[in-house]
PDB file of N, CA and C in Angstrom:
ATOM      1  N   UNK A   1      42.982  95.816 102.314  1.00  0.00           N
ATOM      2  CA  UNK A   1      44.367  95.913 101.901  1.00  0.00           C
ATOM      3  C   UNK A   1      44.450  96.782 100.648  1.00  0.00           C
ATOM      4  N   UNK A   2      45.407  97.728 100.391  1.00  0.00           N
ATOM      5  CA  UNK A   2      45.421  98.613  99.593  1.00  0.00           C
ATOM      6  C   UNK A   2      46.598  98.127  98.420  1.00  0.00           C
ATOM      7  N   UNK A   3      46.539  98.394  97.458  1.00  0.00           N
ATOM      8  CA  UNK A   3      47.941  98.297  96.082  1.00  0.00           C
ATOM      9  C   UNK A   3      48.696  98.726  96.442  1.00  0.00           C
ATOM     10  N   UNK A   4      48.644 100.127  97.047  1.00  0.00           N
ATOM     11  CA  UNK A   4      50.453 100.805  97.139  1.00  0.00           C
ATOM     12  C   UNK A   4      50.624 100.550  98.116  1.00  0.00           C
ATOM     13  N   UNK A   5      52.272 100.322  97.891  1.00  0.00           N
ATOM     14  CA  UNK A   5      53.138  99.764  98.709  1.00  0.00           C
ATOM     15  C   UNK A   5      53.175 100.662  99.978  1.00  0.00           C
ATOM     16  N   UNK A   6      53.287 100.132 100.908  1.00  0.00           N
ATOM     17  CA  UNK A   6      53.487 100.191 102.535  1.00  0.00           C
ATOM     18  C   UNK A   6      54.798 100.896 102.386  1.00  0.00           C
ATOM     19  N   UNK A   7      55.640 101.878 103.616  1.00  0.00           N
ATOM     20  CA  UNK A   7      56.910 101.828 103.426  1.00  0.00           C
ATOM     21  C   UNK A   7      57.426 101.675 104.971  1.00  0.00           C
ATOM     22  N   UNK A   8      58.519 101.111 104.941  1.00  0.00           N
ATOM     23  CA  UNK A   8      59.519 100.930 105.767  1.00  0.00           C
ATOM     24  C   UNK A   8      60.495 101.745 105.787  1.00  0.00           C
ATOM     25  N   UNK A   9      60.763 102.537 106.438  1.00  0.00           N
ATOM     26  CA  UNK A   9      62.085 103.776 106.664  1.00  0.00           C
ATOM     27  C   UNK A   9      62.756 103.154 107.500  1.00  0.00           C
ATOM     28  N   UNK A  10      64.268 102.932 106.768  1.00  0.00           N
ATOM     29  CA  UNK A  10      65.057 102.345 108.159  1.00  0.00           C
ATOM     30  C   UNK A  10      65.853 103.692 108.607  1.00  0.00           C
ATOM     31  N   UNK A  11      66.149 103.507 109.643  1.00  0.00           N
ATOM     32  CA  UNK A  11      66.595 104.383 110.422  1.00  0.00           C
ATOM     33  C   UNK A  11      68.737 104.309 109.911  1.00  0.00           C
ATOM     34  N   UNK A  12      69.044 104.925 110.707  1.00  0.00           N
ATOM     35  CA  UNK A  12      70.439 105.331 110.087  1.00  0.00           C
ATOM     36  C   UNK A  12      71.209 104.283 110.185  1.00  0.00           C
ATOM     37  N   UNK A  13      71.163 103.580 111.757  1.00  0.00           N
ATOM     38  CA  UNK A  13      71.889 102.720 112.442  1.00  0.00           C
ATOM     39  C   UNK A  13      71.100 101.617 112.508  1.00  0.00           C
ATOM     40  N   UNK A  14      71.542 100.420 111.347  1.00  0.00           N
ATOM     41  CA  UNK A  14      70.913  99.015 111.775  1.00  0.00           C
ATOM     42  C   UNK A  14      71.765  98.074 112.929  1.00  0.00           C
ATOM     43  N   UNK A  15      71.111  98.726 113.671  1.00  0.00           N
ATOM     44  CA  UNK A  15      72.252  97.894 114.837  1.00  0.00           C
ATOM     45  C   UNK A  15      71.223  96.998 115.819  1.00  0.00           C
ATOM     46  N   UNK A  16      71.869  96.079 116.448  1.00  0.00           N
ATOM     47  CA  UNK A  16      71.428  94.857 117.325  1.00  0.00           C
ATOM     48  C   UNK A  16      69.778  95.226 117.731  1.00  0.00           C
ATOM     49  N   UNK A  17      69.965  96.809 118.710  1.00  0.00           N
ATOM     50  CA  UNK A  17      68.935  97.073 119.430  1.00  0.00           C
ATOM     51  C   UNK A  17      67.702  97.470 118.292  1.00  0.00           C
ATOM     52  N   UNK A  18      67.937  97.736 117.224  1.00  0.00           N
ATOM     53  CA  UNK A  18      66.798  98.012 115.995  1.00  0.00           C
ATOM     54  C   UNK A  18      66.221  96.685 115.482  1.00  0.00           C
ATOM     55  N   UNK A  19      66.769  95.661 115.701  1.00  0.00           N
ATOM     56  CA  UNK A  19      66.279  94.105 114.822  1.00  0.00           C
ATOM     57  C   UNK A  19      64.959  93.830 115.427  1.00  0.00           C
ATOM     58  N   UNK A  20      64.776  94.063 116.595  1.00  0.00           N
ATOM     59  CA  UNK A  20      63.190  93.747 117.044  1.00  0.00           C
ATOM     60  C   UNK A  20      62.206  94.409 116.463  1.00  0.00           C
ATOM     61  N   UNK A  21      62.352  95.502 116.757  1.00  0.00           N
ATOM     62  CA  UNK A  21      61.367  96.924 116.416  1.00  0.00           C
ATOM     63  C   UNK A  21      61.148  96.533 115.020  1.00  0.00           C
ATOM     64  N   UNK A  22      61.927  96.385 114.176  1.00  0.00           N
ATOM     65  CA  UNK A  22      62.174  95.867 112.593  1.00  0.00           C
ATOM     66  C   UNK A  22      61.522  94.558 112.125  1.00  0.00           C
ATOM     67  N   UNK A  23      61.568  93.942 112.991  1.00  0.00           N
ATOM     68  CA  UNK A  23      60.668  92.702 112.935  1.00  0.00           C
ATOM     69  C   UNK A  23      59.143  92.926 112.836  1.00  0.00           C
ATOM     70  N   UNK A  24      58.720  93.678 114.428  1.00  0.00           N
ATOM     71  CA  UNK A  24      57.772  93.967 114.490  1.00  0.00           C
ATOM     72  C   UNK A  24      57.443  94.688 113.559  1.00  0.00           C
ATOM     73  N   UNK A  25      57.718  95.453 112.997  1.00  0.00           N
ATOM     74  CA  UNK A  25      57.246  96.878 111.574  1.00  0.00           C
ATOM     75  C   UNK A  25      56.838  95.487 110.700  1.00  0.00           C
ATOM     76  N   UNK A  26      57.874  94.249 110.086  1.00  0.00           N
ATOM     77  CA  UNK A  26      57.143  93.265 109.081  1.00  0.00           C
ATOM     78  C   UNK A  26      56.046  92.287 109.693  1.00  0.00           C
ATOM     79  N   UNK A  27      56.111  92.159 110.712  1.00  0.00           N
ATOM     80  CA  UNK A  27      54.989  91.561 110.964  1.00  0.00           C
ATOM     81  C   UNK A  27      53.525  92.457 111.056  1.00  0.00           C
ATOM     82  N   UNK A  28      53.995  93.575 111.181  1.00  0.00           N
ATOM     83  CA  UNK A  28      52.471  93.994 111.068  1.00  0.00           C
ATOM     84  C   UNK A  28      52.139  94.279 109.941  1.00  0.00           C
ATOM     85  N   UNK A  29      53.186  94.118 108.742  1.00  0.00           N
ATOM     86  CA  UNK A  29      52.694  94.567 107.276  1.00  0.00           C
ATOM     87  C   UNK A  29      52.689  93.122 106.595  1.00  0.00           C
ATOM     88  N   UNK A  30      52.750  92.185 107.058  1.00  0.00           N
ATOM     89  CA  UNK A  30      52.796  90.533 106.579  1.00  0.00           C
ATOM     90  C   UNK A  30      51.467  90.041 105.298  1.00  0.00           C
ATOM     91  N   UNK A  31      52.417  90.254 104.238  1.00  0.00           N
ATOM     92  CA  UNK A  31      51.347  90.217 103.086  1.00  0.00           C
ATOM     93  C   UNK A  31      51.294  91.087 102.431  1.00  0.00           C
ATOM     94  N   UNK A  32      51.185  92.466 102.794  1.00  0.00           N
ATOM     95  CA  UNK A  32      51.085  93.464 102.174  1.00  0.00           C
ATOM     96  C   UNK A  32      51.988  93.733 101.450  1.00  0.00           C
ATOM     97  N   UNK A  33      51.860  94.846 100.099  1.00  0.00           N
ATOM     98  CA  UNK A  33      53.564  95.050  99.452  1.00  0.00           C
ATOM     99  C   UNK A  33      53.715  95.748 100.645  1.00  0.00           C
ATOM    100  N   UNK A  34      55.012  95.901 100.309  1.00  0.00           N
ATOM    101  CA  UNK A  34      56.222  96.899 101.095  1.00  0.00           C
ATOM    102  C   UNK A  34      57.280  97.547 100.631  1.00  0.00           C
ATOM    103  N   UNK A  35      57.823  98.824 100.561  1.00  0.00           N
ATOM    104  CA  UNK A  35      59.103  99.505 100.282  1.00  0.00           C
ATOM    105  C   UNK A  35      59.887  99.327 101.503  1.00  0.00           C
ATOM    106  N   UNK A  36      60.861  99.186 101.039  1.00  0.00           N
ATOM    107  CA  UNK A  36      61.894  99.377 102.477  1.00  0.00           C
ATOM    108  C   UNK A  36      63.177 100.565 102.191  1.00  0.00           C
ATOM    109  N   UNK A  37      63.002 101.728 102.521  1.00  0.00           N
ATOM    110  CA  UNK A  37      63.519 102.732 102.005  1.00  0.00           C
ATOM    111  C   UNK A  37      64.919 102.768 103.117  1.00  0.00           C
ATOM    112  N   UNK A  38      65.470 102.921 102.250  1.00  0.00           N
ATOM    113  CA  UNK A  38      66.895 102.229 102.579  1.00  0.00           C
ATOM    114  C   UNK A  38      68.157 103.398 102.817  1.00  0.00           C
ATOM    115  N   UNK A  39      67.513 104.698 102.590  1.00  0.00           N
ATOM    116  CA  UNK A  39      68.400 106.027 102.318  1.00  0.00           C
ATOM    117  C   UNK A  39      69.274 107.109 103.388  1.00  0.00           C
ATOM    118  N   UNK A  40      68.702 106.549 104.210  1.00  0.00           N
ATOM    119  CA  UNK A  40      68.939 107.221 105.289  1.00  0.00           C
ATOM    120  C   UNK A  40      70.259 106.142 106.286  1.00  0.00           C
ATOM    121  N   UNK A  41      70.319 105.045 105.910  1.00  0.00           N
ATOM    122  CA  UNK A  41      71.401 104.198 106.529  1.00  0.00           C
ATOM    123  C   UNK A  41      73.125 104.465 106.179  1.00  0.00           C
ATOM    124  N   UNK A  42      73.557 103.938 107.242  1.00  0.00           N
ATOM    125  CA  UNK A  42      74.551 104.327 107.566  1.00  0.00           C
ATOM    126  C   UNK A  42      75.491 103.577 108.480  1.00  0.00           C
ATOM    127  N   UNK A  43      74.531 102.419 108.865  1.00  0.00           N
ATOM    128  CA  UNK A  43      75.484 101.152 109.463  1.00  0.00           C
ATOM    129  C   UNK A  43      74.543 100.175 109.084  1.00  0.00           C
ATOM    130  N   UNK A  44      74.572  99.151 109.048  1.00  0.00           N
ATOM    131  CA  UNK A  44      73.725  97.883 108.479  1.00  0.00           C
ATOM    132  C   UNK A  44      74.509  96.491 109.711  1.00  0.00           C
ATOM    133  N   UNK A  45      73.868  96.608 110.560  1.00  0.00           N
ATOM    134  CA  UNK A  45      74.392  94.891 110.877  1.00  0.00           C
ATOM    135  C   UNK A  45      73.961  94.037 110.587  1.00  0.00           C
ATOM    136  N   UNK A  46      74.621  92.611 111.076  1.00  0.00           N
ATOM    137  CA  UNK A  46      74.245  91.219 110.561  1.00  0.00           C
ATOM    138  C   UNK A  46      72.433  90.979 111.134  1.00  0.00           C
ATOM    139  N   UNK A  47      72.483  91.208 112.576  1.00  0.00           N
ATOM    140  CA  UNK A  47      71.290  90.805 113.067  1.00  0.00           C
ATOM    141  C   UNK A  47      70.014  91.759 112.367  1.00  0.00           C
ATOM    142  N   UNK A  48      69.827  93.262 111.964  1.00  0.00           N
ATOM    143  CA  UNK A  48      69.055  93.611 110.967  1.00  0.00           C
ATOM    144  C   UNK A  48      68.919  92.959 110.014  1.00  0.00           C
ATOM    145  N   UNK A  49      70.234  92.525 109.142  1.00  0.00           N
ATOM    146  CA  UNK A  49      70.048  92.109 107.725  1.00  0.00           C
ATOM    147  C   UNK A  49      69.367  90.463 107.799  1.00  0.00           C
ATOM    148  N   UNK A  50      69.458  89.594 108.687  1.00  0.00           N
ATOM    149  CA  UNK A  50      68.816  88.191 108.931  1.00  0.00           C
ATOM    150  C   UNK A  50      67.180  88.557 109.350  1.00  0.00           C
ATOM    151  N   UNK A  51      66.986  90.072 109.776  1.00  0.00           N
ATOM    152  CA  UNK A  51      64.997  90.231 109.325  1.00  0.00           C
ATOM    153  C   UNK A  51      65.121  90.707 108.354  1.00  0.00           C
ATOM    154  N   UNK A  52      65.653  91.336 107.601  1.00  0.00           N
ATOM    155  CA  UNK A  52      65.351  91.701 106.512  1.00  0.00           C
ATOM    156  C   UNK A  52      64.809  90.222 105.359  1.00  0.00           C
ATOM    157  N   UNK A  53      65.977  89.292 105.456  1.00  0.00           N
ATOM    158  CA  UNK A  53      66.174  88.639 104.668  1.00  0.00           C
ATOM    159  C   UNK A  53      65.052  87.731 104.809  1.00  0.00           C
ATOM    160  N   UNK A  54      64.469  87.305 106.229  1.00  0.00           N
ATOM    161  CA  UNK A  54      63.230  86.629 106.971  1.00  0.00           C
ATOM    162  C   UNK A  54      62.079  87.152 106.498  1.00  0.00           C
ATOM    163  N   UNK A  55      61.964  88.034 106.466  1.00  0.00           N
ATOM    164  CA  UNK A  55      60.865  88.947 105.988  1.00  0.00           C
ATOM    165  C   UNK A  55      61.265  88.453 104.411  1.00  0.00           C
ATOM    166  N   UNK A  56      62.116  88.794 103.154  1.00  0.00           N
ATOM    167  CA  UNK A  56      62.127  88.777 101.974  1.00  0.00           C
ATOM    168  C   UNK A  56      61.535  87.215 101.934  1.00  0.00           C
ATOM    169  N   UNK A  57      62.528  86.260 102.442  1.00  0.00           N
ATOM    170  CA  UNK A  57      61.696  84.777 102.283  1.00  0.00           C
ATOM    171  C   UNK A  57      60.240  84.625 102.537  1.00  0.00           C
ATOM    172  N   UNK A  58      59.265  85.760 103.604  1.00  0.00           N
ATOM    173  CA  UNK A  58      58.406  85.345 103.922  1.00  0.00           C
ATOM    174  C   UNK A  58      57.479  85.682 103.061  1.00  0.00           C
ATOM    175  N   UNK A  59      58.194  87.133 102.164  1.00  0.00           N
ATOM    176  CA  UNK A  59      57.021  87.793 101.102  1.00  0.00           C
ATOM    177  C   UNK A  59      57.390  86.964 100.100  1.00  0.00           C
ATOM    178  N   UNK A  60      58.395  86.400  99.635  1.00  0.00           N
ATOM    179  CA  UNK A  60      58.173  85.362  98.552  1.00  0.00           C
ATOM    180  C   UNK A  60      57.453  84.441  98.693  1.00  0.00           C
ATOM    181  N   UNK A  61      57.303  83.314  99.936  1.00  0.00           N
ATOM    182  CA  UNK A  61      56.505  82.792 100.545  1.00  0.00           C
ATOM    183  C   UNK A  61      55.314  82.881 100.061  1.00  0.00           C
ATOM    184  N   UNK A  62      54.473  84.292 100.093  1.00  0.00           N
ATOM    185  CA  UNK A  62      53.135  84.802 100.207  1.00  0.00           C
ATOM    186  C   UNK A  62      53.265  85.694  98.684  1.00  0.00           C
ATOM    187  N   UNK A  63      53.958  85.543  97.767  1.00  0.00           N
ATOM    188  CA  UNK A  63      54.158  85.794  96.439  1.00  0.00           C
ATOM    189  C   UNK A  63      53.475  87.806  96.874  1.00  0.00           C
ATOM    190  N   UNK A  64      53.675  88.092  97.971  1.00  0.00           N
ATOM    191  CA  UNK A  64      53.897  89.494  97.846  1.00  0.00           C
ATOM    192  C   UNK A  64      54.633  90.412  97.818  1.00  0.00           C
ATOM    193  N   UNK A  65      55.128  91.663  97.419  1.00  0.00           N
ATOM    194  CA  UNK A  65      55.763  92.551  96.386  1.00  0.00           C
ATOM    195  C   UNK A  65      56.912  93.279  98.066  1.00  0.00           C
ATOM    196  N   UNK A  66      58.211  92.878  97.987  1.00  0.00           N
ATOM    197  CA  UNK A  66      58.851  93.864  98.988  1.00  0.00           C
ATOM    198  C   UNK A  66      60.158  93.957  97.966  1.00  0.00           C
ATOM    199  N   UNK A  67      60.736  95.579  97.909  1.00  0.00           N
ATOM    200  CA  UNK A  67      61.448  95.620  97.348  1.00  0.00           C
ATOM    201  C   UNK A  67      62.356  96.872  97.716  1.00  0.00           C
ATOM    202  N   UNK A  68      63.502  96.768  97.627  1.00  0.00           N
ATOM    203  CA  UNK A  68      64.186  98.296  98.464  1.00  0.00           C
ATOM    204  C   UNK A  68      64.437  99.033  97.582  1.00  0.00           C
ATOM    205  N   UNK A  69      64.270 100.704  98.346  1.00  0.00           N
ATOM    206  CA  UNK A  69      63.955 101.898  97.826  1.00  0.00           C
ATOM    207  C   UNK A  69      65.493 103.020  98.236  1.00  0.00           C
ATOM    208  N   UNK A  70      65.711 103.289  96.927  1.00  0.00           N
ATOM    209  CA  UNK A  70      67.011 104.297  97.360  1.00  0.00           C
ATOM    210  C   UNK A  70      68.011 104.015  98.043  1.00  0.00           C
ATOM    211  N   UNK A  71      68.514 102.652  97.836  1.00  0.00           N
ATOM    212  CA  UNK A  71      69.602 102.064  99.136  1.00  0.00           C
ATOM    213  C   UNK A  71      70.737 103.356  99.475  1.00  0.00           C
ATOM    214  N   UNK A  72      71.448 103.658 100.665  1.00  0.00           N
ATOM    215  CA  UNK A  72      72.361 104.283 100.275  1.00  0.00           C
ATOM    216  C   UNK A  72      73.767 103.729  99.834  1.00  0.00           C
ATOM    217  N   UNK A  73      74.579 104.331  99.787  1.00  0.00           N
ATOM    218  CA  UNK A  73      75.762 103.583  99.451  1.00  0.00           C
ATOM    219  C   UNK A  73      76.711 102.623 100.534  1.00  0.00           C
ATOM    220  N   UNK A  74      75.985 103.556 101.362  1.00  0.00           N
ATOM    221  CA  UNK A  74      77.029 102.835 102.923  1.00  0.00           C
ATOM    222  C   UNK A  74      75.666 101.532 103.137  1.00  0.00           C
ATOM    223  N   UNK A  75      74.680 101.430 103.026  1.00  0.00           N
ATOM    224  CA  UNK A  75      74.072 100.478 103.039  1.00  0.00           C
ATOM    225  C   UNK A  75      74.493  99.229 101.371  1.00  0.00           C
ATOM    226  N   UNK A  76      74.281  99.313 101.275  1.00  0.00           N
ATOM    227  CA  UNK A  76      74.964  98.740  99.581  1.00  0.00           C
ATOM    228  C   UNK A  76      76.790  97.989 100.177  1.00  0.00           C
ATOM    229  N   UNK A  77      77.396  98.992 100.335  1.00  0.00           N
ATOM    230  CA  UNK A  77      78.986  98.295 101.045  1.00  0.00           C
ATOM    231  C   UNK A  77      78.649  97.706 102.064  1.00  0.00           C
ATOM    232  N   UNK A  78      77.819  97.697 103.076  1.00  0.00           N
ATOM    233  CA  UNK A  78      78.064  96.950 104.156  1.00  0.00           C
ATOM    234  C   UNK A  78      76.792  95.367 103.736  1.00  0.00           C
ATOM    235  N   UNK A  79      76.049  96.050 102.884  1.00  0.00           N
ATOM    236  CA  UNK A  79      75.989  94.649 102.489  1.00  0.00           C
ATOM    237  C   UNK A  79      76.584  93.536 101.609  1.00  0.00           C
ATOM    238  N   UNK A  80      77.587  94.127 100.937  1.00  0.00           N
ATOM    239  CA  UNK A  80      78.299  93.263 100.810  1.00  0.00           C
ATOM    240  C   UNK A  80      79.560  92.785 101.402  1.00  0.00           C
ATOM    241  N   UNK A  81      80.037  94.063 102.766  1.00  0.00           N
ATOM    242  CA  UNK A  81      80.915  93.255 103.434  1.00  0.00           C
ATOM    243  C   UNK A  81      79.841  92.053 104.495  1.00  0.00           C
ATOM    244  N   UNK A  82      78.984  92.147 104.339  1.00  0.00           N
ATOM    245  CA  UNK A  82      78.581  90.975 105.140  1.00  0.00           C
ATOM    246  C   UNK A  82      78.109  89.220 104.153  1.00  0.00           C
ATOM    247  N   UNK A  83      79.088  89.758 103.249  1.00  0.00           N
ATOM    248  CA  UNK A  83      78.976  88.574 102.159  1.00  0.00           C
ATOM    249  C   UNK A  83      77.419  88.278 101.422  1.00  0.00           C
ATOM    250  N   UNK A  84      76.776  89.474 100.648  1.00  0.00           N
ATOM    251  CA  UNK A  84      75.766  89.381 100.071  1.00  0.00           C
ATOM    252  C   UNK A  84      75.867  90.588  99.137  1.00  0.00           C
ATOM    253  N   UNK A  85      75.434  90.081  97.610  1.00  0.00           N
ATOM    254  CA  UNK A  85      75.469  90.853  96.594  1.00  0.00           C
ATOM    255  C   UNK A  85      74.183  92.146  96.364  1.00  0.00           C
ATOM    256  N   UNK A  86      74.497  93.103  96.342  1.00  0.00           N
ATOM    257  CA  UNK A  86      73.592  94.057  96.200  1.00  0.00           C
ATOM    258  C   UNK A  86      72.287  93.856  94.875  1.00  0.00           C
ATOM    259  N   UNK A  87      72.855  92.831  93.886  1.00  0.00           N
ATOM    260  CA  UNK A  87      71.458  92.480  93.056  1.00  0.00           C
ATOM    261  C   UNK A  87      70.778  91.192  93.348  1.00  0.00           C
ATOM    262  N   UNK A  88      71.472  90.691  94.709  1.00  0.00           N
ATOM    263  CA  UNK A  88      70.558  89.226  94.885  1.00  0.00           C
ATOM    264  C   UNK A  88      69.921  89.710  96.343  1.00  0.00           C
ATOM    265  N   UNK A  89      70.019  90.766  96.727  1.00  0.00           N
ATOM    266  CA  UNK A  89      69.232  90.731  98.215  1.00  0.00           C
ATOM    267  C   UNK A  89      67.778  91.532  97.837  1.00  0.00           C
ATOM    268  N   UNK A  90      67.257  90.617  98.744  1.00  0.00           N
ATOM    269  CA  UNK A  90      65.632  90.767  98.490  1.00  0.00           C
ATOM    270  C   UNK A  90      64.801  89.949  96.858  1.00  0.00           C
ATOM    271  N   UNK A  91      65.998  88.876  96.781  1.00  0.00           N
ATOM    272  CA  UNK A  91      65.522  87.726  95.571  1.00  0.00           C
ATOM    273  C   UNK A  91      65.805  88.981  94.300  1.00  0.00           C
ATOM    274  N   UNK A  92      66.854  90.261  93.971  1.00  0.00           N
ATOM    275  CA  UNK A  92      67.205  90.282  93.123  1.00  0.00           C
ATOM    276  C   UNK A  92      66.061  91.565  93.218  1.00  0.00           C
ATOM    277  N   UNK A  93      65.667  92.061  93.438  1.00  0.00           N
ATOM    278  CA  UNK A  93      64.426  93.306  93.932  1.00  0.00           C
ATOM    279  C   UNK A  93      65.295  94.326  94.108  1.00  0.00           C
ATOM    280  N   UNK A  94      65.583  95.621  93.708  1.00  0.00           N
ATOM    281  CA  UNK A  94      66.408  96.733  93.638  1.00  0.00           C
ATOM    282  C   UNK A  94      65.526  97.463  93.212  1.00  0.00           C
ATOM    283  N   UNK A  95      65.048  98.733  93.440  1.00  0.00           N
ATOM    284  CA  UNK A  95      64.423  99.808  92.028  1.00  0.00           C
ATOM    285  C   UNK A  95      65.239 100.968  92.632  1.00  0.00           C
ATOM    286  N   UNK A  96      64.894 101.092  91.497  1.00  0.00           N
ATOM    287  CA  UNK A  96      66.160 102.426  91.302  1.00  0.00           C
ATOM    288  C   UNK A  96      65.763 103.382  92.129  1.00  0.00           C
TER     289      UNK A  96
END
């Protein structure tokens, strides 16, 4: 297992048919840090954001390092129209 962080590129559209594939990407990095580069989005749904959040509980869980990278803005609004604050998702983990 290596120090630097792993990354996760989400794709533009977090939609229904992406939540698996997305799953699978954290389960194969389970433990490891992780970036989840967030820049390229452009829809965010509920069923993405419940692995995301599965995954954040699981690296707290395992006191390992996941933290999102470059959110865009349309990712940032749609997470909070889905009733979640942009400095508490991912336990408060943002870098600039």
């Amino acid at each position: 297992m290596t120090d630097a962080p792993r990354v996760i590129e989400l794709p533009e559209n977090l939609d229904m048919p992406v939540a698996s594939p997305l799953a699978e990407a954290f389960g194969k990095l389970a433990g490891e840090p992780v970036e989840i580069d967030a820049s390229r989005v452009n829809r965010l749904g509920a069923s993405c954001l419940q692995v995301m959040l599965a995954a954040a509980r699981s690296w707290k869980a395992a006191s390992a390092a996941l933290t999102l990278k470059n959110p865009s803005p349309r990712f940032l609004e749609d997470l909070g129209l889905l009733g979640l604050e942009p400095d508490t998702f991912l336990n408060g983990v943002i870098a600039p």
